[in-house]
Protein backbone atom coordinates (compact mmCIF):
# COMPACT_ATOMS: atom_id res chain seq x y z
CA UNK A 1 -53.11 135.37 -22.12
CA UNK A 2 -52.91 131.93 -20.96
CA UNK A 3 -55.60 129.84 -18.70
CA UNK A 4 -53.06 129.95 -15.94
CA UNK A 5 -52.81 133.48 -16.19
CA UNK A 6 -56.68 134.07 -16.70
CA UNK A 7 -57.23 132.11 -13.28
CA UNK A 8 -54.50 133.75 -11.74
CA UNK A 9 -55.60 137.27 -12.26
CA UNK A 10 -59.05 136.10 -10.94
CA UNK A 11 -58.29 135.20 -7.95
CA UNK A 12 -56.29 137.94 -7.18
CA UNK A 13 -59.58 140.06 -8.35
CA UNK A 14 -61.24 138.22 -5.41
CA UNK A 15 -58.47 138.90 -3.08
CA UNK A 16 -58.87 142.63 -3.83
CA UNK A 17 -62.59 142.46 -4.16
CA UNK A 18 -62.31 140.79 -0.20
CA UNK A 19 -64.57 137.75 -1.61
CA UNK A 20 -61.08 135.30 -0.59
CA UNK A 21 -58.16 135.77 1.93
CA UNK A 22 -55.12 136.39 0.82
CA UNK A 23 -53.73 132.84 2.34
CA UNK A 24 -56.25 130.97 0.29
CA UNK A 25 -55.23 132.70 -2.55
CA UNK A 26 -51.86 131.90 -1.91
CA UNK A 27 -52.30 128.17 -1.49
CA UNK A 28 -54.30 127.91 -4.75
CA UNK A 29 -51.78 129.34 -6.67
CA UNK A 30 -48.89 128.37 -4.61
CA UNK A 31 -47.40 131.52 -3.65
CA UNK A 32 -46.99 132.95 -0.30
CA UNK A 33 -48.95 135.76 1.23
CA UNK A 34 -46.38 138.29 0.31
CA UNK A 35 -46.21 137.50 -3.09
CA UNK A 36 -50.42 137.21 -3.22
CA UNK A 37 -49.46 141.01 -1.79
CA UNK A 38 -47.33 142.09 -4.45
CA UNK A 39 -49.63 140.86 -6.92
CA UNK A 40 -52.52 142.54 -5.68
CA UNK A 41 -50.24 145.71 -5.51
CA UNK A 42 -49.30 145.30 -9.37
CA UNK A 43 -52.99 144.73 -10.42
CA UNK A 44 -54.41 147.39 -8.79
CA UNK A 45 -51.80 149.89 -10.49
CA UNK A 46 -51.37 148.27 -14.09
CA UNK A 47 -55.34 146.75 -14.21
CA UNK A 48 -56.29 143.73 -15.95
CA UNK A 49 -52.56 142.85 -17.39
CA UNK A 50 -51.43 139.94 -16.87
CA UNK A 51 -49.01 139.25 -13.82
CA UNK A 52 -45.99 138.57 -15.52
CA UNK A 53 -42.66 138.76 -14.12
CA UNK A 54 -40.24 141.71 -14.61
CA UNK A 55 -37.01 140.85 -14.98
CA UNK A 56 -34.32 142.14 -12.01
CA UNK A 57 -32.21 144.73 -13.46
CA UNK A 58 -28.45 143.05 -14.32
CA UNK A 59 -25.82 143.96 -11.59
CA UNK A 60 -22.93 145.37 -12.74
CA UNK A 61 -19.50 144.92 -11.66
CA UNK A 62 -17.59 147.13 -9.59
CA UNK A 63 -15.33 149.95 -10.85
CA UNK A 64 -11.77 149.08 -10.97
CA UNK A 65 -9.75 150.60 -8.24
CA UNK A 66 -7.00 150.88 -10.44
CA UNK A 67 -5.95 150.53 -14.38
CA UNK A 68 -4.50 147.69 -15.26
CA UNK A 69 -0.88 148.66 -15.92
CA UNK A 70 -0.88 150.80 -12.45
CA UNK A 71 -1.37 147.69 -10.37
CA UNK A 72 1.05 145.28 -11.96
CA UNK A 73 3.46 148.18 -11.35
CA UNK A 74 1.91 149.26 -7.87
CA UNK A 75 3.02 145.25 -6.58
CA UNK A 76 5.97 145.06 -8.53
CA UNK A 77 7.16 148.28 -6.33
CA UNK A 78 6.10 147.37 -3.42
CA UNK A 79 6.97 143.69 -3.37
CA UNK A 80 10.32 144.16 -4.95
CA UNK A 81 11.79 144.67 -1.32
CA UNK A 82 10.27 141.13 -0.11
CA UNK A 83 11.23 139.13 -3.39
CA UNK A 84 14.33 140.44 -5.14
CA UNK A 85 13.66 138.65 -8.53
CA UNK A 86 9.79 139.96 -8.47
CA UNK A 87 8.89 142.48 -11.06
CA UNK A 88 11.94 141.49 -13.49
């Protein structure tokens, strides 16, 4: 555990032990009074870890409406009657 995090997990220790506000807390460290919060949350259900970040879970793409081969055949169909040479 780094200094940083050492300090860090101190203050918030005083934030939950009501010996400092939360918006002091957030200007020492430099986070707002939500995230002083959130911390506070996360301490007081993991303990005396370290505040680390979790990483977002990745977003994934959306499904496919169709296959592949069904839509180049899907606008070759329907445009053929706008474009004569379309789909040849």
């Amino acid at each position: 555990m780094s200094t940083k995090e050492i300090d860090t997990l101190k203050i918030i220790q005083d934030v939950i032990e009501k010996r400092m506000k939360q918006h002091r807390a957030g200007s020492l460290l430099k986070l707002s009074t939500r995230q002083v919060r959130r911390l506070c949350g996360r301490v007081r259900r993991e303990g005396q870890r370290p505040p680390a970040r979790t990483p977002r879970p990745a977003l994934q793409s959306p499904a496919p409406v169709r296959a592949a081969g069904q839509s180049a055949r899907y606008r070759s169909h329907n445009l053929s009657g706008l474009w004569p040479d379309i789909g040849q």
